[in-house]
N, C-alpha and C. Protein backbone atom coordinates (compact mmCIF):
# COMPACT_ATOMS: atom_id res chain seq x y z
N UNK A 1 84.75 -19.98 40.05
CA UNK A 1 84.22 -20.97 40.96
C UNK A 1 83.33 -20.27 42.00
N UNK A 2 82.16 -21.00 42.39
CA UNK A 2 81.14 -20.51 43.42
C UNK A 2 81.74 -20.70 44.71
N UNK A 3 81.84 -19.59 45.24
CA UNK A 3 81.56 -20.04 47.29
C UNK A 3 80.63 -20.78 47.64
N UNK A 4 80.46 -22.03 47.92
CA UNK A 4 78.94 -22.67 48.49
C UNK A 4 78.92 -22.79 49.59
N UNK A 5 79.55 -21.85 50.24
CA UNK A 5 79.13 -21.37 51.79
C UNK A 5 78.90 -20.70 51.87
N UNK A 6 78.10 -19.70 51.00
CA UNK A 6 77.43 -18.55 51.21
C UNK A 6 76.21 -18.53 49.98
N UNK A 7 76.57 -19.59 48.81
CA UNK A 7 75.79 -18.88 47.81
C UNK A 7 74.57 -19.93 48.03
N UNK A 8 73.66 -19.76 46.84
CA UNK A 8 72.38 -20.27 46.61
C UNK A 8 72.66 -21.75 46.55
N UNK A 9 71.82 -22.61 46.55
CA UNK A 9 71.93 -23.95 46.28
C UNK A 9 72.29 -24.11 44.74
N UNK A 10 72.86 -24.93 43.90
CA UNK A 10 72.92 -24.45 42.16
C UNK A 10 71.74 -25.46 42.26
N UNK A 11 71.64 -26.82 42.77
CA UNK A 11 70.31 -27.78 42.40
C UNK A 11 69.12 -27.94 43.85
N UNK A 12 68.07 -27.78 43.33
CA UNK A 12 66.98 -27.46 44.19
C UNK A 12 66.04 -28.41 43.83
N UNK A 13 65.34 -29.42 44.49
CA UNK A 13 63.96 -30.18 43.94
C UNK A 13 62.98 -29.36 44.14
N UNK A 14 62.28 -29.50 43.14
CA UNK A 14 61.04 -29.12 43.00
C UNK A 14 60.09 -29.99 42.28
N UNK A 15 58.99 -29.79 44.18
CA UNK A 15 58.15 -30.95 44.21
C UNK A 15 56.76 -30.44 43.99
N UNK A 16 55.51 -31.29 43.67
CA UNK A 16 54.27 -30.72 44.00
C UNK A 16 53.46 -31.66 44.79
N UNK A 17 52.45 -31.44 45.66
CA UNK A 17 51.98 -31.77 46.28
C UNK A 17 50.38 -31.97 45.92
N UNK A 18 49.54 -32.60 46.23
CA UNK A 18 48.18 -32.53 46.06
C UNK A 18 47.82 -32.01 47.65
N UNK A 19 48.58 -31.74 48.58
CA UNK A 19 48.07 -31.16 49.92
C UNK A 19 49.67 -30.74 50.14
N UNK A 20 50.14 -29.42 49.60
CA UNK A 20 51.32 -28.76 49.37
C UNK A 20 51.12 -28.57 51.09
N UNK A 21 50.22 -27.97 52.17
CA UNK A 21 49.87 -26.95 53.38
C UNK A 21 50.49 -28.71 54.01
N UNK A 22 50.38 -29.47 54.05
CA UNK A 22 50.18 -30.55 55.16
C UNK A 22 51.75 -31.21 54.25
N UNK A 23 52.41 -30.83 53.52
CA UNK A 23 53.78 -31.74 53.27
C UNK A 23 54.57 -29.74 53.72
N UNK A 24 54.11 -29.52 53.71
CA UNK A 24 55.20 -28.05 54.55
C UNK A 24 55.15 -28.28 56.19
N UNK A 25 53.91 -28.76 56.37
CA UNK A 25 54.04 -28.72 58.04
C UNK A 25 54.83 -30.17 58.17
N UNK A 26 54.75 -31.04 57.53
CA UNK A 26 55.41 -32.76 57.99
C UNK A 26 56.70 -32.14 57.41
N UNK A 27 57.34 -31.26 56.85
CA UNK A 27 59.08 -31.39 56.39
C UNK A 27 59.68 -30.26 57.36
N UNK A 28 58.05 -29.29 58.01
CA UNK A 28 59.51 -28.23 59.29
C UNK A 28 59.31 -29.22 60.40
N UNK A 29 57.89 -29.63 60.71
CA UNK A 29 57.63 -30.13 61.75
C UNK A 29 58.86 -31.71 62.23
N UNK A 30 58.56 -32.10 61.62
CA UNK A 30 58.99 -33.80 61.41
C UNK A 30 60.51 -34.01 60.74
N UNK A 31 60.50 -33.12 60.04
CA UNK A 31 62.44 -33.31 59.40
C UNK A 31 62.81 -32.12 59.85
N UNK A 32 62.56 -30.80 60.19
CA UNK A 32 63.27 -29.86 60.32
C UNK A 32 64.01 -28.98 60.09
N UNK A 33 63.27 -28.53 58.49
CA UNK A 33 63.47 -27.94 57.34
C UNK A 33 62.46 -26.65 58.41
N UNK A 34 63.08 -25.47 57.73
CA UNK A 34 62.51 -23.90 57.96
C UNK A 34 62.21 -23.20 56.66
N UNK A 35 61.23 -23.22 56.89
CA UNK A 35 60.13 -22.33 55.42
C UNK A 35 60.85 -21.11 55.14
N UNK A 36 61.19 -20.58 54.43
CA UNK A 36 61.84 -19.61 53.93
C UNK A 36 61.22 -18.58 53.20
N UNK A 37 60.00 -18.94 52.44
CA UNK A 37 59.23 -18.34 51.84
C UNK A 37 58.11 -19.31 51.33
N UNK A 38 56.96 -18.53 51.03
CA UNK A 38 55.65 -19.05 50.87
C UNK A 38 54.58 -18.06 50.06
N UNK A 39 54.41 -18.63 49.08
CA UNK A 39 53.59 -17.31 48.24
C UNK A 39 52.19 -18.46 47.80
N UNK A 40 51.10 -17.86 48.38
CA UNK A 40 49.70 -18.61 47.70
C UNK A 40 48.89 -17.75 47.29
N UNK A 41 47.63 -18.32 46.32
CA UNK A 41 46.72 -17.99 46.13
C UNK A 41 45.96 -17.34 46.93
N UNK A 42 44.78 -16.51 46.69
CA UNK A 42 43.64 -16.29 47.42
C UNK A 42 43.02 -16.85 48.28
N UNK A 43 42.78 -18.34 48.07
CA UNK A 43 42.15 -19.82 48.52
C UNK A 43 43.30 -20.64 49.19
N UNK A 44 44.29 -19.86 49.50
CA UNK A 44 45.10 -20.91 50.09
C UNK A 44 45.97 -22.28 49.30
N UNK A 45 45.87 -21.95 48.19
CA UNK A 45 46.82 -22.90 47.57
C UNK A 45 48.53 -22.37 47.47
N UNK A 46 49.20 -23.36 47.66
CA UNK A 46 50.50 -22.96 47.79
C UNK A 46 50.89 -22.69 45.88
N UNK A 47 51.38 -21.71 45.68
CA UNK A 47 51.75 -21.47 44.30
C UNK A 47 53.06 -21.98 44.34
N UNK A 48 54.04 -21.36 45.22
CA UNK A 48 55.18 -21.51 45.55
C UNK A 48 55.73 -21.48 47.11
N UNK A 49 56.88 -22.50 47.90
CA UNK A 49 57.36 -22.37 48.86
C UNK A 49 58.85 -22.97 48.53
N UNK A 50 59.79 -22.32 49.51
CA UNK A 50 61.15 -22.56 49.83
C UNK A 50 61.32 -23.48 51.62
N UNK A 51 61.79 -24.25 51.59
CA UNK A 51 61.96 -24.88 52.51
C UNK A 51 63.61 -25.08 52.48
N UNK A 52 64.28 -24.89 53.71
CA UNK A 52 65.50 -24.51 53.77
C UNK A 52 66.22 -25.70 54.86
N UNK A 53 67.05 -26.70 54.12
CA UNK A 53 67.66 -27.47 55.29
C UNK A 53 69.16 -27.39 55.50
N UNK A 54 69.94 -26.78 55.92
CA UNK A 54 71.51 -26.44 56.54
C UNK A 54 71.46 -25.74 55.07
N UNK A 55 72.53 -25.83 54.03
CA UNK A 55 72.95 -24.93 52.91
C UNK A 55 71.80 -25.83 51.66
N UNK A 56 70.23 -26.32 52.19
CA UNK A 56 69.96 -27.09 51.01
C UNK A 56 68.72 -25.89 50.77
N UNK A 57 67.94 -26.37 49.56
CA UNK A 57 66.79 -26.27 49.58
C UNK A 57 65.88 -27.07 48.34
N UNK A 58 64.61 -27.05 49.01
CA UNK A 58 63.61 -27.67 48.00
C UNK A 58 62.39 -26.48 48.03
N UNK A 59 61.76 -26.64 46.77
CA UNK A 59 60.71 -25.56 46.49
C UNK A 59 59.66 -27.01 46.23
N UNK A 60 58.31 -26.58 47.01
CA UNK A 60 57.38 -27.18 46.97
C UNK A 60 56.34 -26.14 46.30
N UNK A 61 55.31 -26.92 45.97
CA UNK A 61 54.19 -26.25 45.19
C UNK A 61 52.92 -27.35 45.24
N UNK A 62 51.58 -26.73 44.94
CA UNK A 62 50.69 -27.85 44.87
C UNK A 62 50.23 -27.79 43.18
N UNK A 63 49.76 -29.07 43.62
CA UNK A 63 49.31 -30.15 42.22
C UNK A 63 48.40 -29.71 41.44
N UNK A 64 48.24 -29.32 40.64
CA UNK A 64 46.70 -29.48 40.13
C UNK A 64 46.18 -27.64 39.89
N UNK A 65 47.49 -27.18 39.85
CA UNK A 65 47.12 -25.63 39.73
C UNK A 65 46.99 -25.25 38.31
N UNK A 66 47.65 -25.73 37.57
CA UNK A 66 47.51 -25.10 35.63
C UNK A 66 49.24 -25.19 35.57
N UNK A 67 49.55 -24.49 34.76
CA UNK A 67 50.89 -24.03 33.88
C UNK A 67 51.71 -24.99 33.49
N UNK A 68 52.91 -25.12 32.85
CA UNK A 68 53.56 -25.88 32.24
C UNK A 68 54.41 -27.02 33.10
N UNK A 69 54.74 -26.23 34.02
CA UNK A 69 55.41 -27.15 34.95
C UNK A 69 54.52 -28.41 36.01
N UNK A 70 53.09 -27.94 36.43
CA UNK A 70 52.25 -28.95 36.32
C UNK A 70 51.95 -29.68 35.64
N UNK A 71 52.23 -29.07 34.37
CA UNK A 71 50.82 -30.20 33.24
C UNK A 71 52.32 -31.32 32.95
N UNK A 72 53.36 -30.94 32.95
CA UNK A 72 55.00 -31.76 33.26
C UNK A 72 54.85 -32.67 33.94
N UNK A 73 54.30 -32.42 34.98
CA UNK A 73 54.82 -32.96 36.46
C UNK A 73 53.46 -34.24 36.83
N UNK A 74 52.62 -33.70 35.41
CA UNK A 74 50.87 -34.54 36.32
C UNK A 74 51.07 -36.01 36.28
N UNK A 75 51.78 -36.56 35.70
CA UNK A 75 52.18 -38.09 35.26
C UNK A 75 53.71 -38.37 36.07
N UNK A 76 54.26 -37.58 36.81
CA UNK A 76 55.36 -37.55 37.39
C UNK A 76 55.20 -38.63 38.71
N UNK A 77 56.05 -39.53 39.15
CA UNK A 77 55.98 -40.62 40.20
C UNK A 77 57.06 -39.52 41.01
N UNK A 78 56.68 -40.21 42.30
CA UNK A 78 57.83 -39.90 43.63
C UNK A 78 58.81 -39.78 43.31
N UNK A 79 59.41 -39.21 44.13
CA UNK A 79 61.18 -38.28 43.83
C UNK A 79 61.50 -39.12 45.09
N UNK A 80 62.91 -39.15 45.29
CA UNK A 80 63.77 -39.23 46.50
C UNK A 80 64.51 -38.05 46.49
N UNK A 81 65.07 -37.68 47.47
CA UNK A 81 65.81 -36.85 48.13
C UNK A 81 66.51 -37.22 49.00
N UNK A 82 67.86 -36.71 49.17
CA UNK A 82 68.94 -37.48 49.90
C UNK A 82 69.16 -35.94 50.95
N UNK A 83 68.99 -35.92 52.09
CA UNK A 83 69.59 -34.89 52.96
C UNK A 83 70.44 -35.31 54.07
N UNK A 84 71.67 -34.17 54.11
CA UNK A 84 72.59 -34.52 54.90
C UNK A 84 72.51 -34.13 56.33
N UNK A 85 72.50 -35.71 57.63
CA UNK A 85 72.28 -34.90 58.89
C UNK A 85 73.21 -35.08 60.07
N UNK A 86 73.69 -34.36 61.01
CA UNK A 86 74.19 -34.77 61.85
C UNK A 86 74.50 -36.33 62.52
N UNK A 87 73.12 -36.27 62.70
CA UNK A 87 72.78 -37.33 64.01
C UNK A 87 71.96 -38.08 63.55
N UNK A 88 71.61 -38.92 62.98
CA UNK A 88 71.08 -39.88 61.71
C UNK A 88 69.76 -40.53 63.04
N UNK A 89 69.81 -40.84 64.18
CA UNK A 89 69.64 -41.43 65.21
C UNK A 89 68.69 -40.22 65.68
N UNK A 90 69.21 -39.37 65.82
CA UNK A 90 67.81 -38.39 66.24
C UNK A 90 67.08 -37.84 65.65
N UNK A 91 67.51 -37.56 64.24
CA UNK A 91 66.54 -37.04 63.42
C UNK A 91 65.52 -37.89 62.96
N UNK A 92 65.76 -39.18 63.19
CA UNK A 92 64.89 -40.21 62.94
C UNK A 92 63.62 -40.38 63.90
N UNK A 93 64.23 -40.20 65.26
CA UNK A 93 63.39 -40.24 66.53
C UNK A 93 62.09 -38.92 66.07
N UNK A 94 62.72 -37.97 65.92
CA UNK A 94 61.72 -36.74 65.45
C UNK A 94 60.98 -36.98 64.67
N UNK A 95 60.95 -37.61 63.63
CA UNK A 95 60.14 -37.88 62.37
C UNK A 95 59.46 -39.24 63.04
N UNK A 96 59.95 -40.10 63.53
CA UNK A 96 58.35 -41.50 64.46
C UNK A 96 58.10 -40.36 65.48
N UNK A 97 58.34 -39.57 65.95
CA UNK A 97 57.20 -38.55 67.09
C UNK A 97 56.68 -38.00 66.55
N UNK A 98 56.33 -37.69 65.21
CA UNK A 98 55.52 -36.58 64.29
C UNK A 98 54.66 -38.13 63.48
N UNK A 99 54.74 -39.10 63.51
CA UNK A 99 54.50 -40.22 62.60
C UNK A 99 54.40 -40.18 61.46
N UNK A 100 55.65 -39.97 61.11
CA UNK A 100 56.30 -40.47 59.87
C UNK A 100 56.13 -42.20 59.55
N UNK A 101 56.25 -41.76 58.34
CA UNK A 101 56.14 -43.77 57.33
C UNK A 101 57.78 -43.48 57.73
N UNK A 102 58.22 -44.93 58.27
CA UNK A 102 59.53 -45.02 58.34
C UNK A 102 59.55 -46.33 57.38
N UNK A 103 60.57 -46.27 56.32
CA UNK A 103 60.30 -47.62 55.39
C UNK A 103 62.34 -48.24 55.97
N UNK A 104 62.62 -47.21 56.13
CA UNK A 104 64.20 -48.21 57.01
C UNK A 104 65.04 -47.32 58.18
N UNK A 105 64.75 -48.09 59.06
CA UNK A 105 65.37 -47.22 60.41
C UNK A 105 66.50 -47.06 60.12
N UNK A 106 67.27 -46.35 61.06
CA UNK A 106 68.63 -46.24 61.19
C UNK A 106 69.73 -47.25 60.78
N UNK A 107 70.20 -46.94 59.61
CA UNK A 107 70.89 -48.46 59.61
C UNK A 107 73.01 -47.85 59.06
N UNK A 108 73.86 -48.90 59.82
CA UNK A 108 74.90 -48.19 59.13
C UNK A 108 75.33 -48.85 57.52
N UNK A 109 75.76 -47.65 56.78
CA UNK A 109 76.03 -48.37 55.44
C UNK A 109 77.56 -48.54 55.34
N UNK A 110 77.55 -49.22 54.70
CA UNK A 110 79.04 -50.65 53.76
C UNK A 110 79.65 -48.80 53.27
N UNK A 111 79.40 -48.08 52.74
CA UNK A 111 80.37 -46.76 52.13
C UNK A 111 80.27 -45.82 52.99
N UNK A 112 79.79 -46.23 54.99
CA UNK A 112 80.19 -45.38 55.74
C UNK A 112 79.23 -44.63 56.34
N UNK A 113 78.25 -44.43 55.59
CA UNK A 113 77.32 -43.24 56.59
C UNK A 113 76.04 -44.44 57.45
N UNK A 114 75.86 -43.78 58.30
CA UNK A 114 74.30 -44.27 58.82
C UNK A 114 73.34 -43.30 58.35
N UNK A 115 72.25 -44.06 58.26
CA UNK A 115 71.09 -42.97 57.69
C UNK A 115 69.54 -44.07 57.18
N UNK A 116 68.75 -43.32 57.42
CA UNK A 116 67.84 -43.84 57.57
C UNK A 116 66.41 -43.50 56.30
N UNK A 117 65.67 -44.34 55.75
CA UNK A 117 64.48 -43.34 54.72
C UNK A 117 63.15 -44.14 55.19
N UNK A 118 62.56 -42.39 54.92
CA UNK A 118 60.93 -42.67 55.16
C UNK A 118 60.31 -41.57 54.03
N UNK A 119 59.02 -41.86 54.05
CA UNK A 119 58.05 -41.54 52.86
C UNK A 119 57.13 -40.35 53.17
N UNK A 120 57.40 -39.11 52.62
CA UNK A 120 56.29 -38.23 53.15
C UNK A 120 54.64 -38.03 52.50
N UNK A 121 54.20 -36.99 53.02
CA UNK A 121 52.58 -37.50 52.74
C UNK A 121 52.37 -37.52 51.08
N UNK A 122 52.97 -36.86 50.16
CA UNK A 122 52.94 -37.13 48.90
C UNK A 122 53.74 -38.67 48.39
N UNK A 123 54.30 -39.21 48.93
CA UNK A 123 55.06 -40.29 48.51
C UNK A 123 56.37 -40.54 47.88
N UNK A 124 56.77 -39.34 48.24
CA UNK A 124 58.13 -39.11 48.07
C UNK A 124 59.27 -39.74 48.72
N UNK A 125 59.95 -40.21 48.83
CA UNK A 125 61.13 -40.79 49.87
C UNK A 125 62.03 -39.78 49.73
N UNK A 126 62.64 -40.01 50.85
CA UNK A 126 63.40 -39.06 52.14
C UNK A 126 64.54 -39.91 53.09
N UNK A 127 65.72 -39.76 52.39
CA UNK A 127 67.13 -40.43 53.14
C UNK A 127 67.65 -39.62 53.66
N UNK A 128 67.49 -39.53 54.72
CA UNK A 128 68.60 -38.46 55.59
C UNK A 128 70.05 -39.36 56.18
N UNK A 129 70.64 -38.83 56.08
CA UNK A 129 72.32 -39.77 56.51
C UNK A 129 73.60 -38.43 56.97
N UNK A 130 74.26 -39.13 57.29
CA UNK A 130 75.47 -38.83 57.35
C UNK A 130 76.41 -39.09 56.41
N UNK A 131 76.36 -39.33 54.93
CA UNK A 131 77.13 -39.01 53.70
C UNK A 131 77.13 -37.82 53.55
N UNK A 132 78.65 -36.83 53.32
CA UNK A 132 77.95 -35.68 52.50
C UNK A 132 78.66 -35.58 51.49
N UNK A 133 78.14 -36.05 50.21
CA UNK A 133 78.80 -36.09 48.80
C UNK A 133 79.39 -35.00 48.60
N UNK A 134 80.76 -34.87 47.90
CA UNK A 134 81.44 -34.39 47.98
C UNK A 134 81.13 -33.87 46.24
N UNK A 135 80.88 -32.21 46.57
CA UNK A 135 80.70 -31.56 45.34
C UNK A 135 81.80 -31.55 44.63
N UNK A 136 81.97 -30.53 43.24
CA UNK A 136 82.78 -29.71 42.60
C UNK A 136 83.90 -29.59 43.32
C-alpha cells in the first residue's frame, strides 16, 4: 500500500491548452495552484507544466504542438476537475477578483459539502468543494 501523504499523486489530469501561458497564470493566480515545474520551447510554448494544489496535481500543456498525445486530444471537449478546498466561500471570492466565469456560486450540497464551479480560459470546469472523496 502507498503512503499518500508523502507520495506522488497516482491520477493527474492532463490538460492542453490553446493559450497553455494564460490558463497557468488564471489556475496560480485565481485558484491557487503553485507551478511546480515548466519546461517550453524556444518560442515560448509550454511543452509541459506541473501545477500543484495541497497533495493534487494537474500537468498542463499547449494545443497544437505535434505528437500522439495531441493528435488524441485535438477532438477532445472540456474536462472537469473536482478540487478539494478548505473554505469553499473564499476561494470563490479569489477567483470573481481575478474574473473568473463563475457558472455556480457557493452553494451547500444534499451529500454535505459546499462548493462552488467555474470555467477556465480553455473551457474546462472547475468544482472546488469541501468533499474529500475518500480514496483506497
Amino acid at each position: 500500500m502507498t503512503d499518500t501523504s508523502t507520495a506522488s499523486p497516482a491520477v493527474s489530469p492532463a490538460l492542453l491548452y490553446d493559450d497553455a501561458q494564460a490558463a497557468i497564470r488564471q489556475l496560480t493566480e485565481a485558484f491557487g495552484f503553485v507551478r511546480t515545474a515548466l519546461y517550453e520551447s524556444e518560442d515560448g510554448t509550454v511543452l509541459h507544466a506541473e501545477l500543484v494544489y495541497g497533495n493534487g496535481l494537474v500537468m498542463i500543456g499547449s494545443r497544437g504542438r505535434g505528437g500522439v498525445f495531441d493528435h488524441a486530444m485535438r477532438q477532445a471537449g472540456p474536462a472537469g476537475v473536482y478540487v478539494v478546498v478548505e473554505d469553499a466561500d473564499a476561494h470563490h471570492a479569489r477567483a470573481v477578483e481575478h474574473g473568473v466565469e463563475v457558472l455556480m456560486p457557493p452553494t451547500d450540497q444534499e451529500y454535505g459539502s459546499r462548493d462552488y464551479m467555474a470555467r477556465d480560459v480553455g473551457g474546462n470546469i472547475w468544482t472546488f468543494g469541501t468533499y474529500a472523496p475518500k480514496g483506497p
